[in-house]
Protein backbone atom coordinates (compact mmCIF):
# COMPACT_ATOMS: atom_id res chain seq x y z
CA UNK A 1 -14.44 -19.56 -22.78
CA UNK A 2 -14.67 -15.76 -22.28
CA UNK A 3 -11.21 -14.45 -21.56
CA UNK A 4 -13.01 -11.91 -19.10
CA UNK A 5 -16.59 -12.08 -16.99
CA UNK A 6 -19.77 -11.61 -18.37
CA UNK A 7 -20.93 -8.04 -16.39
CA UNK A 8 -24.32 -8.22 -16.04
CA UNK A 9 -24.71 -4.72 -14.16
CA UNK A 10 -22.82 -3.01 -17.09
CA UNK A 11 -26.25 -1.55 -18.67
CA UNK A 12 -26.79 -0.21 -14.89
CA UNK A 13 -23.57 1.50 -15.17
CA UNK A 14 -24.24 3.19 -18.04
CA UNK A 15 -27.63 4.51 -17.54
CA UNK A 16 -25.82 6.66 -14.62
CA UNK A 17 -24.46 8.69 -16.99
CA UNK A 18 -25.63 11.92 -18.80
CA UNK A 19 -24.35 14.82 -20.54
CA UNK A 20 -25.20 17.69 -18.08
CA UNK A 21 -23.68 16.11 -15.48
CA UNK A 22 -20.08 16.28 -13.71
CA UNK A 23 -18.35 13.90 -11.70
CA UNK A 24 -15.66 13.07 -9.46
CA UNK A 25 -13.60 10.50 -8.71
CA UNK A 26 -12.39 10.12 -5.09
CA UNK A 27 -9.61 7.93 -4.41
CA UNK A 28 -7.10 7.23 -1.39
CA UNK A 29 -4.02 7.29 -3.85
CA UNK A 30 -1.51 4.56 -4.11
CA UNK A 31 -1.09 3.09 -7.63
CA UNK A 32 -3.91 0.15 -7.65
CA UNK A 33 -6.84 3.52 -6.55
CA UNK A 34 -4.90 6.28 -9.18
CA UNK A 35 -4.68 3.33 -11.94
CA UNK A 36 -8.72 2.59 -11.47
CA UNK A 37 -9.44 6.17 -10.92
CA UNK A 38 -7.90 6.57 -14.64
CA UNK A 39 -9.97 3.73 -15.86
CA UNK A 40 -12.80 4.80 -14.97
CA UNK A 41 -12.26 8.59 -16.09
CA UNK A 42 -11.63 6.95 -19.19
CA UNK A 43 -15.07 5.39 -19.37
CA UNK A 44 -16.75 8.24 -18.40
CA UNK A 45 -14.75 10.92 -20.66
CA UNK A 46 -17.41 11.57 -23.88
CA UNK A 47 -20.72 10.58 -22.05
CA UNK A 48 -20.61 13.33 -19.28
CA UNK A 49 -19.91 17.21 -19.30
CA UNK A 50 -17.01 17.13 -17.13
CA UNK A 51 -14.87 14.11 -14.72
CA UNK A 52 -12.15 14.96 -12.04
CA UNK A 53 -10.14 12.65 -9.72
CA UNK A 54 -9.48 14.09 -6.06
CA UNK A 55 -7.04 12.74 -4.08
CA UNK A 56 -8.12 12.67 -0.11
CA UNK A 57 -4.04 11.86 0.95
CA UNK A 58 -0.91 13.34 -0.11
CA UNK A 59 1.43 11.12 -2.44
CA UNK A 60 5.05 10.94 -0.92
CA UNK A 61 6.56 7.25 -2.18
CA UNK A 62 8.97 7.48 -4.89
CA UNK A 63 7.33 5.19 -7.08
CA UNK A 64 3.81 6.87 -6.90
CA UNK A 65 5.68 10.51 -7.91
CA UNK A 66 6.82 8.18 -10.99
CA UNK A 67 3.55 7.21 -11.90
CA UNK A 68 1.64 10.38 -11.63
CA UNK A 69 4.71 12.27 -13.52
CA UNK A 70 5.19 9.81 -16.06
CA UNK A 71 1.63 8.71 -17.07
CA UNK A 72 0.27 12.76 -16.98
CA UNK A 73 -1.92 12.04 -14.10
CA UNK A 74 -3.96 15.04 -13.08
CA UNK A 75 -5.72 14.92 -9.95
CA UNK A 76 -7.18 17.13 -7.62
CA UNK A 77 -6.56 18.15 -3.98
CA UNK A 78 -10.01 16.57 -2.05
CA UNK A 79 -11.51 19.87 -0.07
CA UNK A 80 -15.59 19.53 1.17
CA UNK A 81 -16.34 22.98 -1.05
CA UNK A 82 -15.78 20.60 -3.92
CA UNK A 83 -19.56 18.88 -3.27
CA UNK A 84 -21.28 21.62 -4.34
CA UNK A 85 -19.44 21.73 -7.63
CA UNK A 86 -20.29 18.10 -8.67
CA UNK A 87 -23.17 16.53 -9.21
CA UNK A 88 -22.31 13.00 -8.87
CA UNK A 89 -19.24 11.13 -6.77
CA UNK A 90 -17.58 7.67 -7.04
CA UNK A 91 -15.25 5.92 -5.30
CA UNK A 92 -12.53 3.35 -6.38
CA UNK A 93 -10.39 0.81 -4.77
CA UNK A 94 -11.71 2.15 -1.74
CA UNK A 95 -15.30 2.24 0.22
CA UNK A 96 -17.04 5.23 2.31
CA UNK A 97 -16.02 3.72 5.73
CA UNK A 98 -12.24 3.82 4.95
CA UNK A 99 -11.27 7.51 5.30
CA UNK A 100 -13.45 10.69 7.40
CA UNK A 101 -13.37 12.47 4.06
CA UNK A 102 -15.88 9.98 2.35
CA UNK A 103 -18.33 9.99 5.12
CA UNK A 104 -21.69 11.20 3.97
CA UNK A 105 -20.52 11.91 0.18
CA UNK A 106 -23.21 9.95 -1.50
CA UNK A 107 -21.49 8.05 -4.14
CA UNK A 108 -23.12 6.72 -7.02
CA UNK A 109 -20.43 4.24 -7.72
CA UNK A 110 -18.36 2.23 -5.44
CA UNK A 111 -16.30 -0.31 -7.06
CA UNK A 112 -13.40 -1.96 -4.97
CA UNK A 113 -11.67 -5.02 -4.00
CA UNK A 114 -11.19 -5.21 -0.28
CA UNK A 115 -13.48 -6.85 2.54
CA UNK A 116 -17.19 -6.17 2.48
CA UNK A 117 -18.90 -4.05 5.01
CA UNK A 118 -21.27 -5.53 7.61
CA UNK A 119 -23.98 -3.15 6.08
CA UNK A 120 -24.57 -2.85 2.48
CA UNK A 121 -24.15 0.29 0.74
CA UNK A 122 -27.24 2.16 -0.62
CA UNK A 123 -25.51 3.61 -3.89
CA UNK A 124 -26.70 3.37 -7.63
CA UNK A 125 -23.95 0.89 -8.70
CA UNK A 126 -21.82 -0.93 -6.37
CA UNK A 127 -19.50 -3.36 -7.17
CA UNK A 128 -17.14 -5.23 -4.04
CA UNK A 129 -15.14 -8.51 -5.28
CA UNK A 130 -12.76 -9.15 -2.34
CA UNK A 131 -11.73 -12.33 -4.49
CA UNK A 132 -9.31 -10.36 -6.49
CA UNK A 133 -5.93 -9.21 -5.88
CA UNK A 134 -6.34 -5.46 -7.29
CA UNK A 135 -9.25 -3.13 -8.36
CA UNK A 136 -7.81 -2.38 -11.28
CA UNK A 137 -8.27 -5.71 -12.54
CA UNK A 138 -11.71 -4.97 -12.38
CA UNK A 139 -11.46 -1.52 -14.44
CA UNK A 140 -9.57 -3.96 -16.93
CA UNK A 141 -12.59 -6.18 -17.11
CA UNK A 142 -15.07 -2.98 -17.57
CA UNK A 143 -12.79 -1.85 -20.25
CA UNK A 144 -12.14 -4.89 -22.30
CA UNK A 145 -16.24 -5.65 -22.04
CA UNK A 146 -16.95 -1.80 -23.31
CA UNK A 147 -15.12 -2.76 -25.94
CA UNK A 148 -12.24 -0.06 -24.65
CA UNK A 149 -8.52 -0.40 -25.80
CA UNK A 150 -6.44 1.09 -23.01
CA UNK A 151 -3.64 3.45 -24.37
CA UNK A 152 -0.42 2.94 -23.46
CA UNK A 153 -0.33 5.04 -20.46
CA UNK A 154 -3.34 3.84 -19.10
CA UNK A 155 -2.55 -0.22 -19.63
CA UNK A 156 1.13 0.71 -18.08
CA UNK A 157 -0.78 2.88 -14.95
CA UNK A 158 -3.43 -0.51 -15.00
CA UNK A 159 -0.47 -2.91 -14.78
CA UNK A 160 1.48 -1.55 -12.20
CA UNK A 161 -1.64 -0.84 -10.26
CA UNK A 162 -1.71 -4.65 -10.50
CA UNK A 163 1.74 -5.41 -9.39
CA UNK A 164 1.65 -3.31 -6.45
CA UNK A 165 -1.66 -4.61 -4.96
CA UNK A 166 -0.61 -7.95 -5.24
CA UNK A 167 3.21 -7.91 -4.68
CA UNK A 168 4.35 -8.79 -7.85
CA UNK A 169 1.78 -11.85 -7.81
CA UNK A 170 3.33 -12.81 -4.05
CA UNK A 171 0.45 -11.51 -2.12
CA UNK A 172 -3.69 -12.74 -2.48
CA UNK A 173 -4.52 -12.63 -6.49
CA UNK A 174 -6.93 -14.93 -8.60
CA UNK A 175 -6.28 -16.00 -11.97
CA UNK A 176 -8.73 -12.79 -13.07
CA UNK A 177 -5.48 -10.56 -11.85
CA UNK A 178 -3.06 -12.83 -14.05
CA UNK A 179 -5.43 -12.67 -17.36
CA UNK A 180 -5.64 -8.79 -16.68
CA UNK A 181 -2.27 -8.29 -16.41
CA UNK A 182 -1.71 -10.64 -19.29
CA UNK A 183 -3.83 -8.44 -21.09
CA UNK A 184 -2.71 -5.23 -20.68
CA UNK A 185 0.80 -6.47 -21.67
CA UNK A 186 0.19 -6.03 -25.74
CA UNK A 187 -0.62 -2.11 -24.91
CA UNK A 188 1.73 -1.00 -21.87
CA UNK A 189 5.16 0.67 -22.27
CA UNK A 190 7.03 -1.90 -20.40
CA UNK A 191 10.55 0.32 -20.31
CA UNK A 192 8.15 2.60 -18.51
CA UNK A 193 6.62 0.36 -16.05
CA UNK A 194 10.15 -0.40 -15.32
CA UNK A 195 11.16 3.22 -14.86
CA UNK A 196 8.70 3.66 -12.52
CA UNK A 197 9.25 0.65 -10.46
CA UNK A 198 12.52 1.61 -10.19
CA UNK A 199 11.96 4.77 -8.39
CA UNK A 200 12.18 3.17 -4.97
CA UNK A 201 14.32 6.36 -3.20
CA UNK A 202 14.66 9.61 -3.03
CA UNK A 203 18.15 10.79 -2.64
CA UNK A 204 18.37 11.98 0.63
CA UNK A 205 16.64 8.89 1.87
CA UNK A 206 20.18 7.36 1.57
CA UNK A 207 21.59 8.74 4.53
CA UNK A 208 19.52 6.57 5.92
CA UNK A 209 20.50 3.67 4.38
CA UNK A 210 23.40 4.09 5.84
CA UNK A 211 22.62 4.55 9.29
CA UNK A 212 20.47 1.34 8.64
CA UNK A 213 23.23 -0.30 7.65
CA UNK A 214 25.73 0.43 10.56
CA UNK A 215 22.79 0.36 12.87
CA UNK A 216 21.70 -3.56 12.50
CA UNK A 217 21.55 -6.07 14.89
CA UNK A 218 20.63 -9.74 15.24
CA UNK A 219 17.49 -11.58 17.12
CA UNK A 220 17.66 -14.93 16.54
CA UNK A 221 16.95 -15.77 12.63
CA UNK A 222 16.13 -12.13 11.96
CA UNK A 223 17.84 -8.29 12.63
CA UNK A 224 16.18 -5.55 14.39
CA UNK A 225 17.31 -2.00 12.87
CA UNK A 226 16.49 1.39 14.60
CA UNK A 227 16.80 4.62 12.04
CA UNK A 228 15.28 7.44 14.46
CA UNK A 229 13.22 10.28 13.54
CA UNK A 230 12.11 9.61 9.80
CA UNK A 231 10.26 12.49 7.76
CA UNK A 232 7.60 9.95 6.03
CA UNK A 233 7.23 6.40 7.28
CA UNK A 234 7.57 5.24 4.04
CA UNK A 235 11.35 5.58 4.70
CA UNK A 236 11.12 2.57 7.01
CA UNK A 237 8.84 0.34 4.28
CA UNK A 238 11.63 0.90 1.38
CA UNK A 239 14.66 0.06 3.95
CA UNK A 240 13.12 -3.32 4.92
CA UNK A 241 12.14 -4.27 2.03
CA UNK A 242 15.74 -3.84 0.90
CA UNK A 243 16.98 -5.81 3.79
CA UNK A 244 14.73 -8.72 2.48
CA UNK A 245 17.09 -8.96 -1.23
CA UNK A 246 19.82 -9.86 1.40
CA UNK A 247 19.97 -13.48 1.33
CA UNK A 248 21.42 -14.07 4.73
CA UNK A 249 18.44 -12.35 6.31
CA UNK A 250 15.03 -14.12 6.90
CA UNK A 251 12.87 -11.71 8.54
CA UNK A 252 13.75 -8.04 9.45
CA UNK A 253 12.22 -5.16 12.24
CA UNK A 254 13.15 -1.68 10.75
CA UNK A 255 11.59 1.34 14.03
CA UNK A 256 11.56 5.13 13.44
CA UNK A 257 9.92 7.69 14.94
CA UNK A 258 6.97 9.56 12.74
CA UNK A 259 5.42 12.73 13.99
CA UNK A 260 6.84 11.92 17.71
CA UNK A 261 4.98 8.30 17.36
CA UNK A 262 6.81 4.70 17.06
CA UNK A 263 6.49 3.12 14.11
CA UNK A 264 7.77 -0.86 13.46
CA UNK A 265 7.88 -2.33 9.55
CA UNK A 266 8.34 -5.77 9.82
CA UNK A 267 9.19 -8.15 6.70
CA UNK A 268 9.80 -11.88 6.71
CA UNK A 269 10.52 -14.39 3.85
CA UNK A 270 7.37 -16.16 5.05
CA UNK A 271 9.01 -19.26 6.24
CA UNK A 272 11.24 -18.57 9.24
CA UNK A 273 8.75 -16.10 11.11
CA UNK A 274 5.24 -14.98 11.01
CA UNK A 275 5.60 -11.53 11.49
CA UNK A 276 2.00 -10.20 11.23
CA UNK A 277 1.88 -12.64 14.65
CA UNK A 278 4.97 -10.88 16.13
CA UNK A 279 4.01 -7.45 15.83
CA UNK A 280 0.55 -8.35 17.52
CA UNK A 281 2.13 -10.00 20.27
CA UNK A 282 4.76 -7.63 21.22
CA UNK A 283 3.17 -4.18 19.90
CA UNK A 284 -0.92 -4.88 20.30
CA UNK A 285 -0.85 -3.79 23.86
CA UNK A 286 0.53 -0.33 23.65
CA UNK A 287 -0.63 0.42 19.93
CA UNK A 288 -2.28 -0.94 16.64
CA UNK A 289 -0.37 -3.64 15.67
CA UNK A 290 -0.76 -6.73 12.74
CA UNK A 291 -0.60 -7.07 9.50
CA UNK A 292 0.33 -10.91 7.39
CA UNK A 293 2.52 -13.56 7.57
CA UNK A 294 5.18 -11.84 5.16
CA UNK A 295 4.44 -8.01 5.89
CA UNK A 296 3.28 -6.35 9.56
CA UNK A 297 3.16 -2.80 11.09
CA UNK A 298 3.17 -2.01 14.59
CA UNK A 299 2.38 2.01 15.23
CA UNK A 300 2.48 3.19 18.91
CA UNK A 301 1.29 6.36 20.15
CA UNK A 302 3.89 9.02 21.87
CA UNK A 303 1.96 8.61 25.31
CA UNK A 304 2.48 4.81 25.23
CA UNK A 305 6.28 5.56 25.06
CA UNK A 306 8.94 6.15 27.86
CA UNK A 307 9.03 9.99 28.50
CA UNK A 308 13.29 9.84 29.04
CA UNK A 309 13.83 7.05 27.73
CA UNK A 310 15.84 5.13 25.09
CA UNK A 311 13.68 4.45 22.14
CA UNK A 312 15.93 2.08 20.30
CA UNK A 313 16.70 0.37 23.97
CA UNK A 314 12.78 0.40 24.45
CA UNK A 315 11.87 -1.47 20.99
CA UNK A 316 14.78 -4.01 21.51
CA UNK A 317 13.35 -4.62 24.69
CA UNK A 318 10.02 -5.62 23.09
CA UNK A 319 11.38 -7.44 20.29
CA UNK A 320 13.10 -9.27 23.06
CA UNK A 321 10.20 -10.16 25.33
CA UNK A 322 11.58 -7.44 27.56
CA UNK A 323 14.32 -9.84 29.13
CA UNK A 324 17.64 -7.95 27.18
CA UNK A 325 18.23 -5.14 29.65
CA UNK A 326 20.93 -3.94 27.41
CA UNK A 327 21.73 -4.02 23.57
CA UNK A 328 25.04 -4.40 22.34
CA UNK A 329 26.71 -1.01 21.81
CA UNK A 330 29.03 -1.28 19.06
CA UNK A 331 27.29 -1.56 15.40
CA UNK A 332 28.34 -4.78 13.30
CA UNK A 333 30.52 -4.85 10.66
CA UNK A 334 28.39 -7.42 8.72
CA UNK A 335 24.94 -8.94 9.14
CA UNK A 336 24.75 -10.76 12.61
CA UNK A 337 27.68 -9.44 14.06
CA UNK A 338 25.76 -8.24 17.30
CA UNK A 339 23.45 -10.36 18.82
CA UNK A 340 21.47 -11.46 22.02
CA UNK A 341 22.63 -13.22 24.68
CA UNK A 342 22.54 -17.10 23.42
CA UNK A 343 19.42 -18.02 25.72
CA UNK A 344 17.39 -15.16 23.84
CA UNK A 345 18.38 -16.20 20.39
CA UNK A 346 17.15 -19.77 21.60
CA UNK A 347 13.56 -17.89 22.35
CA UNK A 348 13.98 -16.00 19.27
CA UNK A 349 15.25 -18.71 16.68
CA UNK A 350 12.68 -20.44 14.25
């Protein structure tokens, strides 16, 4: 057996390309788009005149920083003058209905991994397998059947890409993601993929840490924690999923306030609560609200929250089912300390 797919389409791919041409690569960047964006540069580097990668959002997570600085990833700032300096577009781990900035670009290659669209798209060479767990498992596949070794920075940007999409192999992957990560392993720099995974924090965000950590208190089988006004949500991601590597804690709300609108991270070990479900039931009314089983988001709109009122009082409240007029006003020493009323942690428990 093949250790990767036969790719049909590959001959289609090619025939897109020619010498006079230049291209660019537009990407929403998180590692799994900037990883594939690289790939794909790769493939394209030698058989036209010029390739770019444009970047549509700015990067602000630790870990991201790492892997642009340490794998000499040069990419562009997306502006609309850019369309009349290109003569063809593509599109990775992403597809023209997920950002404004793609709309009416017209791609010549769209190759992704998340949910088809109703309609299908009208481009040269699309390729849309929702089956697997990261795009750049594809870009693996394209450069294994190309006959393409990855260099080291690319197989350790292609890895982590990997890891990230698919949670360290916790969230949705096929066996496709496993052989591709498998793989990439002989080439990668693994003391750099650990570097990079390691950069979780910027310094500063520790103050907040702290006031996380004085600031928790229990519902039921789970602790709510309210940080305040945050300069980047991501702030909120990184503290609960450190609350999660505390054993005693089985699910965890972590609130801030981003641009003067309420945002909720929710985590759970994906036994004791279904927290995709919770953040739908007690956010969807007032605000965009889901998410899965282990990971949610609830984001609420300033006009959807009290003008005078207490924000931290106002998100207990809906944690709660509304029915804890008042929180406990003294932070806990240690996990659990503070808690609801015991007929509330009966409606909250497991």
């Amino acid at each position: 057996m093949a250790y990767f797919r036969q790719i049909p389409k590959l001959q289609r791919l090619l025939q897109l390309f020619f010498r006079d041409e230049r291209w660019l690569i537009l990407i929403n960047a998180d590692p799994d788009a900037m990883s594939s964006a690289l790939a794909l540069k790769r493939i394209l580097t030698r058989r036209v005149k010029e390739v770019h990668i444009a970047k549509v959002n700015p990067i602000t997570r630790p870990d991201n920083l790492a892997l642009v600085r340490y794998t000499h990833m040069h990419m562009l700032e997306y502006e609309p003058s850019m369309r009349d300096r290109f003569q063809r577009f593509a599109i990775v781990d992403s597809q023209p209905h997920h950002h404004p900035s793609f709309a009416d670009i017209p791609f010549s290659i769209i190759i992704d991994h998340h949910p088809l669209p109703e309609t299908p798209y009208d481009a040269p060479y699309v390729e849309i397998k929702p089956d697997y767990g990261a795009t750049a498992t594809l870009m693996t596949e394209y450069l294994y059947a190309l006959d393409m070794r990855p260099g080291k920075l690319l197989a350790t940007a292609l890895q982590f890409g990997i890891k990230t999409d698919t949670a360290n192999f916790e969230r949705h992957f096929c066996d496709v993601d496993m052989r591709a990560y498998h793989y990439l392993n002989r080439f990668a720099d693994h003391s750099l993929l650990s570097r990079i995974g390691r950069s979780e924090f910027h310094s500063h965000w520790l103050e907040f840490f702290a006031k996380a950590c004085t600031n928790m208190y229990s519902l039921g089988s789970g602790q709510y924690v309210y940080i305040g006004e945050v300069e980047n949500s991501d702030i909120l991601v990184v503290i609960a999923d450190f609350f999660m590597r505390v054993y005693e804690i089985r699910w965890v709300a972590v609130a801030g306030l981003f641009q003067g609108d309420l945002v909720v991270v929710f985590r759970s070990d994906g036994v004791s609560k279904d927290v995709g479900a919770l953040a739908s039931e007690r956010f969807g009314d007032i605000g965009s609200a889901g998410g899965h089983k282990v990971m949610a988001r609830a984001e609420v709109p300033a006009a959807a929250l009290p003008e005078k009122g207490d924000i931290e009082l106002f998100v207990w409240q809906r944690l709660s089912h509304g029915r804890q007029k008042v929180r406990p006003k003294t932070a806990p020493e240690t996990v659990g300390h503070a808690s609801l009323p015991d007929e509330l942690m009966d409606d909250m428990a497991d």
